[in-house]
PDB file of N, CA and C in Angstrom:
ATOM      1  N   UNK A   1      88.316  26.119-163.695  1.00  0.00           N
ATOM      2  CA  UNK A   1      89.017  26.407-164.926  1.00  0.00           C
ATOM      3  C   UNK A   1      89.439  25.072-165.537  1.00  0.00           C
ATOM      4  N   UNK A   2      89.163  24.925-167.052  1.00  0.00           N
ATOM      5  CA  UNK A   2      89.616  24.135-167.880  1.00  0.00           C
ATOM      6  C   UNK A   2      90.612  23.812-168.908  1.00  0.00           C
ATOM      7  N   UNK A   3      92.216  23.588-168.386  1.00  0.00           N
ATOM      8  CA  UNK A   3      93.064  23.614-169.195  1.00  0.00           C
ATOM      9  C   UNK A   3      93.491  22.549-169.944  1.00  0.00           C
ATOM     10  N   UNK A   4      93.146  22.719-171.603  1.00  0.00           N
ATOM     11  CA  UNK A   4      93.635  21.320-172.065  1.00  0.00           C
ATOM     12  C   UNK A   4      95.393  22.142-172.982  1.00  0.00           C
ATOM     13  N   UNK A   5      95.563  20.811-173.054  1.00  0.00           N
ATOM     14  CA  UNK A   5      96.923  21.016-173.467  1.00  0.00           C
ATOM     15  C   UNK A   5      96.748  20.226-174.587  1.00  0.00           C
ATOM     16  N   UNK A   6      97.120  20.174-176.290  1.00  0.00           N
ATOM     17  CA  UNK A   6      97.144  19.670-176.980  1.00  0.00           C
ATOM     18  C   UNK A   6      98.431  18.279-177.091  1.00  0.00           C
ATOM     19  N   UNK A   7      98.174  17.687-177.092  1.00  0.00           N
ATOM     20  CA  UNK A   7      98.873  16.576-177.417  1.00  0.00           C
ATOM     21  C   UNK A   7      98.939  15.582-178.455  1.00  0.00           C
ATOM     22  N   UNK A   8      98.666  15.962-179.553  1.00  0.00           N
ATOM     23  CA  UNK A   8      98.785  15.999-180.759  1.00  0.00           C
ATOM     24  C   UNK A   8      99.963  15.732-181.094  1.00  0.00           C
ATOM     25  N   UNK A   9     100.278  15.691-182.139  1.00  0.00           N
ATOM     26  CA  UNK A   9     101.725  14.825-183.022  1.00  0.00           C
ATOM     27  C   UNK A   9     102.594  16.146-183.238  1.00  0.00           C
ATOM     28  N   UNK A  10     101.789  17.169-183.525  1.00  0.00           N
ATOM     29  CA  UNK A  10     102.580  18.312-183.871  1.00  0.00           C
ATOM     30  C   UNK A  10     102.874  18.734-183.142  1.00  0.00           C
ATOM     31  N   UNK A  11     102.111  19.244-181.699  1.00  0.00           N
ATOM     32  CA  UNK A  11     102.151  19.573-180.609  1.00  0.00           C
ATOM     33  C   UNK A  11     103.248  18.784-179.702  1.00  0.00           C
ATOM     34  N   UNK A  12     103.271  17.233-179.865  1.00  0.00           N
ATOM     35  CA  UNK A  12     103.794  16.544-179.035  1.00  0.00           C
ATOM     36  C   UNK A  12     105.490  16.968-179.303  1.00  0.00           C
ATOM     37  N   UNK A  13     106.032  16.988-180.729  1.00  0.00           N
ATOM     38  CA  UNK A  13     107.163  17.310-181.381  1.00  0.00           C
ATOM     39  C   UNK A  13     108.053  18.828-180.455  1.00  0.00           C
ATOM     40  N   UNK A  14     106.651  19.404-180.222  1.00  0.00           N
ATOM     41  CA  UNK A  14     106.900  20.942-180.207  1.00  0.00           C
ATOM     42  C   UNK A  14     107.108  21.058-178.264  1.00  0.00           C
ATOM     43  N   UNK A  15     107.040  19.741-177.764  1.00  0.00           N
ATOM     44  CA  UNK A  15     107.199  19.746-176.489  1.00  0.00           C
ATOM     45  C   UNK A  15     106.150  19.946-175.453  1.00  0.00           C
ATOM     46  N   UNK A  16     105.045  19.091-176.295  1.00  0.00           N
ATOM     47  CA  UNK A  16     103.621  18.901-175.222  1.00  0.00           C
ATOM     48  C   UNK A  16     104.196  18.095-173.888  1.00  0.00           C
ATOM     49  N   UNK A  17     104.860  17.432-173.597  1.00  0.00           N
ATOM     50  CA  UNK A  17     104.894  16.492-172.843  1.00  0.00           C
ATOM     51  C   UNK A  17     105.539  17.715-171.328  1.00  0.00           C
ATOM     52  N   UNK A  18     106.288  18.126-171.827  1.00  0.00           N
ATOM     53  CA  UNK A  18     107.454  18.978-170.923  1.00  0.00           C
ATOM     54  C   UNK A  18     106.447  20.193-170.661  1.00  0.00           C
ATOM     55  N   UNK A  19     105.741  20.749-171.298  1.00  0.00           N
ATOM     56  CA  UNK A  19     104.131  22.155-171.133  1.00  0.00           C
ATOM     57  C   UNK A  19     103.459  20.696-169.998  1.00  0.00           C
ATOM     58  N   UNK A  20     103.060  20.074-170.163  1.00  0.00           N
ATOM     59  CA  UNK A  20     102.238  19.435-169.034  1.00  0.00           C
ATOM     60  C   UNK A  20     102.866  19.501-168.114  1.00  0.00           C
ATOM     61  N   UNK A  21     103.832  18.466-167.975  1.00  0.00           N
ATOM     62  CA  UNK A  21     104.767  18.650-166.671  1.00  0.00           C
ATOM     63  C   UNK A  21     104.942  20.122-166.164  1.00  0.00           C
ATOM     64  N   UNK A  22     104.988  20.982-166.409  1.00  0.00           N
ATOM     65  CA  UNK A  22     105.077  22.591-166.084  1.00  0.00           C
ATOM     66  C   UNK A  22     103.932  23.217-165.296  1.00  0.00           C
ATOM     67  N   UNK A  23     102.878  22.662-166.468  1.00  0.00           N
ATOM     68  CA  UNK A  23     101.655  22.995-165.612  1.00  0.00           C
ATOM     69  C   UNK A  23     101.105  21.975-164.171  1.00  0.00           C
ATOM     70  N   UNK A  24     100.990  20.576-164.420  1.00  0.00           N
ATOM     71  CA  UNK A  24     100.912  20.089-163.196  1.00  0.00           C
ATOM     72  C   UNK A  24     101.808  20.034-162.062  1.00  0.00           C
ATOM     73  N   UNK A  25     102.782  20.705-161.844  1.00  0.00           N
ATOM     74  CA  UNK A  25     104.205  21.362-161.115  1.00  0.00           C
ATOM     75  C   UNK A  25     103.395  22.822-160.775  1.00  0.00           C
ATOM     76  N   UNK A  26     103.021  24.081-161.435  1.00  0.00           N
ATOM     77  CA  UNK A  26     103.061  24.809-161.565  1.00  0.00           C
ATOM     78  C   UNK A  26     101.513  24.728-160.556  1.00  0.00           C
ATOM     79  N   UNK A  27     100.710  24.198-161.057  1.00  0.00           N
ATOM     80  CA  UNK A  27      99.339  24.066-160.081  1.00  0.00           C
ATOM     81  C   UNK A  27      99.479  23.123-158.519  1.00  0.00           C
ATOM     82  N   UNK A  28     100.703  22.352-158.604  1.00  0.00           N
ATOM     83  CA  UNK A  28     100.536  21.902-157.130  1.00  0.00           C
ATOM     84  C   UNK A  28     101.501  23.143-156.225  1.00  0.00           C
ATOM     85  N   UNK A  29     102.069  24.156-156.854  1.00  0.00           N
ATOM     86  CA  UNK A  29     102.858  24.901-156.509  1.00  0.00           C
ATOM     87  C   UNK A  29     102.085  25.819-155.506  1.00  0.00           C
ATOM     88  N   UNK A  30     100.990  26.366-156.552  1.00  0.00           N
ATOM     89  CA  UNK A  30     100.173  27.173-156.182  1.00  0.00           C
ATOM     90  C   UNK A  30      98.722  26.731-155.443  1.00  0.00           C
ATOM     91  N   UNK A  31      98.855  25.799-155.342  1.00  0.00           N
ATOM     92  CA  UNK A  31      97.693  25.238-154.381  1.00  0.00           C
ATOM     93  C   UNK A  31      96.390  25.218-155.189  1.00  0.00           C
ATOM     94  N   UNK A  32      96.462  24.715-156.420  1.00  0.00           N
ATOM     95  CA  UNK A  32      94.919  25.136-157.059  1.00  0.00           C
ATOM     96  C   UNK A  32      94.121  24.051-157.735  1.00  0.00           C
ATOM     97  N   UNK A  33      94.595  22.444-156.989  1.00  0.00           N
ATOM     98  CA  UNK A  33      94.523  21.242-157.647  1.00  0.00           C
ATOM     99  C   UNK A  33      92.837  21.069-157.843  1.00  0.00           C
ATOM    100  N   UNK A  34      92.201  21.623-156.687  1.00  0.00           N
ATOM    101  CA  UNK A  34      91.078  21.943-156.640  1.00  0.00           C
ATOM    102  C   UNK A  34      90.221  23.060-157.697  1.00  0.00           C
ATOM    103  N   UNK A  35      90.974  23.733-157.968  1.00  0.00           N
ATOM    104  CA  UNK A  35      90.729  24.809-159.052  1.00  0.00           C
ATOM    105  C   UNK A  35      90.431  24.668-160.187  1.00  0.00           C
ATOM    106  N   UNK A  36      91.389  23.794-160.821  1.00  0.00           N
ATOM    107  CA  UNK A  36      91.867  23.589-162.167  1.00  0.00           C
ATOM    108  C   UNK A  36      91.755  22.396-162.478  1.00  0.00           C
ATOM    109  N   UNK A  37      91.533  21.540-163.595  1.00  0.00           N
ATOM    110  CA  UNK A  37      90.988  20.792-164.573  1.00  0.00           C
ATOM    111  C   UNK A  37      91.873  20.620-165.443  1.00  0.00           C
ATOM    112  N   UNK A  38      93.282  19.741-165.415  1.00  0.00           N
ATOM    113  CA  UNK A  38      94.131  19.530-166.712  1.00  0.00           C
ATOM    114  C   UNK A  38      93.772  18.241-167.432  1.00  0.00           C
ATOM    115  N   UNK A  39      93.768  18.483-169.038  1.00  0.00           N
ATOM    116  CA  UNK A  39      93.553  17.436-169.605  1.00  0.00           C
ATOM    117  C   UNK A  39      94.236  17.682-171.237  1.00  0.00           C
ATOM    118  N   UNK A  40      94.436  16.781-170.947  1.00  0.00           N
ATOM    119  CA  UNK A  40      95.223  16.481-172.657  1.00  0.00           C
ATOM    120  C   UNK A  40      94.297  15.958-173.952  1.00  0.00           C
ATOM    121  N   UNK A  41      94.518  16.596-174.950  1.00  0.00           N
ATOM    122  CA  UNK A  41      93.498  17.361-175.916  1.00  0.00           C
ATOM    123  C   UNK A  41      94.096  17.069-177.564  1.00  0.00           C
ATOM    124  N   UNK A  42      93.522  15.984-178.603  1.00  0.00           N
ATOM    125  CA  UNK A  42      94.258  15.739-179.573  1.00  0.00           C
ATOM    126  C   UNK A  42      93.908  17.283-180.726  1.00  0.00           C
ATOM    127  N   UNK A  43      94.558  17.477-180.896  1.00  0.00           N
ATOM    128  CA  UNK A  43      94.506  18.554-182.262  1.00  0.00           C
ATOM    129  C   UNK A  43      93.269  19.361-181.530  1.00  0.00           C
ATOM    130  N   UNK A  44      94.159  20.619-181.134  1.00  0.00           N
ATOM    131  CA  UNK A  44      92.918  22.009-180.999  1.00  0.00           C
ATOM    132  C   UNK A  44      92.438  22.148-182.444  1.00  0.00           C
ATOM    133  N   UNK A  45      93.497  22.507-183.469  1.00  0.00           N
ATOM    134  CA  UNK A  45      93.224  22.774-184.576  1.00  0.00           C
ATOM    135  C   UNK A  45      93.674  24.269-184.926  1.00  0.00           C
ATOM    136  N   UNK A  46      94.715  24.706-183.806  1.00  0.00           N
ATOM    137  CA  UNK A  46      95.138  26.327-184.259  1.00  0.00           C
ATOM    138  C   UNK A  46      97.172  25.934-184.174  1.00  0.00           C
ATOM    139  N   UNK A  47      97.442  24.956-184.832  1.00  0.00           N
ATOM    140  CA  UNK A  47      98.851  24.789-184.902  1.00  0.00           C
ATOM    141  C   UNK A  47      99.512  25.956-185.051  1.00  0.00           C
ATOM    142  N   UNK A  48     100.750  26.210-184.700  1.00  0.00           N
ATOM    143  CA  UNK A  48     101.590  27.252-184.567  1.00  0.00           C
ATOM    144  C   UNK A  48     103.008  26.686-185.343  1.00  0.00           C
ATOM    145  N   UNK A  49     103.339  27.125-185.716  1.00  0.00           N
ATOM    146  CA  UNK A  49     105.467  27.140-186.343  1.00  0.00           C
ATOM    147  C   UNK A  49     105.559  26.567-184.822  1.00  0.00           C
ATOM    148  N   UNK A  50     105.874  27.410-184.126  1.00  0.00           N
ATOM    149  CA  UNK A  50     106.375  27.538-182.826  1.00  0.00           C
ATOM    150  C   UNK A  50     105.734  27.322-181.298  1.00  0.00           C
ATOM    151  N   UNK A  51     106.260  26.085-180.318  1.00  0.00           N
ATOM    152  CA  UNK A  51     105.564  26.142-179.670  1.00  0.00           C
ATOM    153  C   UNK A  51     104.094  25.358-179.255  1.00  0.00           C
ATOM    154  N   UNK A  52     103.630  25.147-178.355  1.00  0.00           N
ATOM    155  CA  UNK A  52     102.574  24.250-178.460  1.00  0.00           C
ATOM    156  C   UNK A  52     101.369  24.862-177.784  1.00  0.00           C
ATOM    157  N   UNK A  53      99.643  24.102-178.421  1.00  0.00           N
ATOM    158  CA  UNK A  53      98.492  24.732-178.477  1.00  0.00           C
ATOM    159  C   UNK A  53      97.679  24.661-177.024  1.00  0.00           C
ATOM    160  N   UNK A  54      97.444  25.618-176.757  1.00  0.00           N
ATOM    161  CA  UNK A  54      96.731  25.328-175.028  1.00  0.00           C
ATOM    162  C   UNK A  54      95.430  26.155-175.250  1.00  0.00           C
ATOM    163  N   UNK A  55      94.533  24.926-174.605  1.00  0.00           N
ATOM    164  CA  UNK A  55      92.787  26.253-174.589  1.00  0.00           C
ATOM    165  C   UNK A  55      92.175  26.029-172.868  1.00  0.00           C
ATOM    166  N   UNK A  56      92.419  27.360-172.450  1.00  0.00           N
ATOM    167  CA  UNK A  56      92.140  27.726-171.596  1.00  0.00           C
ATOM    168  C   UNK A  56      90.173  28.025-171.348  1.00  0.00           C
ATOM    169  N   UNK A  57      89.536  27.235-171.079  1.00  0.00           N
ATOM    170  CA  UNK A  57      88.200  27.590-170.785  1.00  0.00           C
ATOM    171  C   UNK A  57      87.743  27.504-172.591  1.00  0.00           C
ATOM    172  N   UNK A  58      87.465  28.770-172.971  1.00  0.00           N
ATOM    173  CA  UNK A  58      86.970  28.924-174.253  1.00  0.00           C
ATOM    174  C   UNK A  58      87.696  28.951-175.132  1.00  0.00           C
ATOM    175  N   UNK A  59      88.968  29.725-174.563  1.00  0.00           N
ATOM    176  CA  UNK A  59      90.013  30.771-175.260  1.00  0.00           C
ATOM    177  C   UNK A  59      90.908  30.156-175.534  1.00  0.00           C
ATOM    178  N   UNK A  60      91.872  30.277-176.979  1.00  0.00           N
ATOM    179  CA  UNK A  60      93.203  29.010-177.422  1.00  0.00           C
ATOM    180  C   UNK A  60      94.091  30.082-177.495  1.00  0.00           C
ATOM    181  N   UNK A  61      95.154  29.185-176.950  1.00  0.00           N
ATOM    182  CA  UNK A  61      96.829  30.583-177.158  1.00  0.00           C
ATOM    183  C   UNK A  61      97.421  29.145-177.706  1.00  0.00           C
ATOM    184  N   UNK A  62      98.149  29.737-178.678  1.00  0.00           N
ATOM    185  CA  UNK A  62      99.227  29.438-179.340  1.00  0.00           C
ATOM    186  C   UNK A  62     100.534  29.405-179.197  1.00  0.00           C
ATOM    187  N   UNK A  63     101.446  29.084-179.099  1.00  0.00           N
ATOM    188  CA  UNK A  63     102.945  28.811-179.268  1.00  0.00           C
ATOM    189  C   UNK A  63     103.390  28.805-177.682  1.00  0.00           C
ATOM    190  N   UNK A  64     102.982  28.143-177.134  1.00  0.00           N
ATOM    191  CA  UNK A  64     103.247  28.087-175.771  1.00  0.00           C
ATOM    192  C   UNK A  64     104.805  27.101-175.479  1.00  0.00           C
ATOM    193  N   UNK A  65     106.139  27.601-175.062  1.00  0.00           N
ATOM    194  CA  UNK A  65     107.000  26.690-174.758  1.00  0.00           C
ATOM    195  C   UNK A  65     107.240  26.710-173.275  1.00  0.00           C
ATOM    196  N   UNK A  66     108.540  26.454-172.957  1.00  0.00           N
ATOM    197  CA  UNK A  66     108.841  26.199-171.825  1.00  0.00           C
ATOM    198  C   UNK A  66     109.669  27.446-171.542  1.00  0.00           C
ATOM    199  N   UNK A  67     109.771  27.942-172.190  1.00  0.00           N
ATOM    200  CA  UNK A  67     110.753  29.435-172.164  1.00  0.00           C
ATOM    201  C   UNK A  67     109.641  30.645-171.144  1.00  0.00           C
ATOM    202  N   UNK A  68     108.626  30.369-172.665  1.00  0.00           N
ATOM    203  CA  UNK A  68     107.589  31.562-171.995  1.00  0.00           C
ATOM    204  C   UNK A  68     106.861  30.928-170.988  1.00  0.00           C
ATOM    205  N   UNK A  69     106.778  30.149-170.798  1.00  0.00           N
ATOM    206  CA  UNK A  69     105.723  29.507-170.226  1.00  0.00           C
ATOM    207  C   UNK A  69     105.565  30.319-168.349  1.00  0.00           C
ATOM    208  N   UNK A  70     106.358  30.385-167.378  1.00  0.00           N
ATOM    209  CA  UNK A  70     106.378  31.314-166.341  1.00  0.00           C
ATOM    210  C   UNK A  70     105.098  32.109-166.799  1.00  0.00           C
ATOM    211  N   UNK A  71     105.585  33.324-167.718  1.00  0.00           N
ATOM    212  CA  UNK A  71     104.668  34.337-167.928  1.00  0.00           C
ATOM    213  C   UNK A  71     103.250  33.823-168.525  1.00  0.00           C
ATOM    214  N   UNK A  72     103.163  32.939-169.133  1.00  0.00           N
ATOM    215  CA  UNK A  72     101.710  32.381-169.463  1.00  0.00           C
ATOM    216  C   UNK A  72     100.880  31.926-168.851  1.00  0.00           C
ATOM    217  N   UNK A  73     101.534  31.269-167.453  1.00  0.00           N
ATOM    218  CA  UNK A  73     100.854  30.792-166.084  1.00  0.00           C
ATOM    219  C   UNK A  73     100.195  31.940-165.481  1.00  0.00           C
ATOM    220  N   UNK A  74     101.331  32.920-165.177  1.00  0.00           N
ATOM    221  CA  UNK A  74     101.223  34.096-164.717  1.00  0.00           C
ATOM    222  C   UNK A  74      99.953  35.213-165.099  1.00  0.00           C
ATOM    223  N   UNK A  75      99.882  35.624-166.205  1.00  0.00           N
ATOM    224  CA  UNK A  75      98.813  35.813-166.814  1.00  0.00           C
ATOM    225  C   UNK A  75      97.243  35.618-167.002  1.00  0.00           C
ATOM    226  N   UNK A  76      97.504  34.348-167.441  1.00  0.00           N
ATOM    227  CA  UNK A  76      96.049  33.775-168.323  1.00  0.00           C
ATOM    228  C   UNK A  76      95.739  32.828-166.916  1.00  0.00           C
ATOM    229  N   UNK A  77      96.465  32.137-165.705  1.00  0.00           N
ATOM    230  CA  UNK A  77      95.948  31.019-165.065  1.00  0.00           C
ATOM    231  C   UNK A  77      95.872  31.737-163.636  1.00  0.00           C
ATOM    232  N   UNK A  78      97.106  32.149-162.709  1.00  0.00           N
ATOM    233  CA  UNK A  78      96.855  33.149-161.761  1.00  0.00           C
ATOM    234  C   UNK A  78      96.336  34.236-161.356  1.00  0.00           C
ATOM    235  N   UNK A  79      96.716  34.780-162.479  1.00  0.00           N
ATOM    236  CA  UNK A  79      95.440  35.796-162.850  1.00  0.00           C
ATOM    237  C   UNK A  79      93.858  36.097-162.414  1.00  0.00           C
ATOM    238  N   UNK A  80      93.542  34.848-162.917  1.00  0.00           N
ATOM    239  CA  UNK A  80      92.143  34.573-162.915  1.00  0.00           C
ATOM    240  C   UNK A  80      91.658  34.013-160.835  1.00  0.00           C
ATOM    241  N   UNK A  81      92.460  33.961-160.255  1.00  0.00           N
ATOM    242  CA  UNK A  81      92.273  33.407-159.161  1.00  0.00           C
ATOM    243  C   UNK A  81      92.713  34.667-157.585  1.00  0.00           C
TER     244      UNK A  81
END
């Protein structure tokens, strides 16, 4: 699996830095360093008001913070494993 995280200017504002840290925390948690593929990604190109841009494999979700973020791991990344 291929997770980029946008890190972009807009993105960065919206708390790209603190979504990374979450996720590379969140994947040594779960044992999946081997699994997963994080990389930081200038402008997906699907900006949100709210929140910052993550593309999972093919697929882009939008407004990703640190609030929701638990359930977005949960979902779209554990999920799959």
């Amino acid at each position: 699996m291929i997770i980029q995280i946008c890190v972009g200017s807009a993105c960065h504002l919206k708390g790209s830095p603190e979504i990374v840290e979450l996720f590379q925390k969140a994947i040594e948690e779960n044992h999946l360093k081997d699994e997963i593929t994080l990389a930081g990604s200038f402008c997906i190109g699907k900006c949100n008001r709210d929140g910052v841009t993550i593309q999972i494999d093919d697929d882009v979700h939008v407004g990703i913070t640190k609030e929701n973020f638990k359930d977005f791991f949960q979902e779209y990344v554990l999920s799959k494993f």
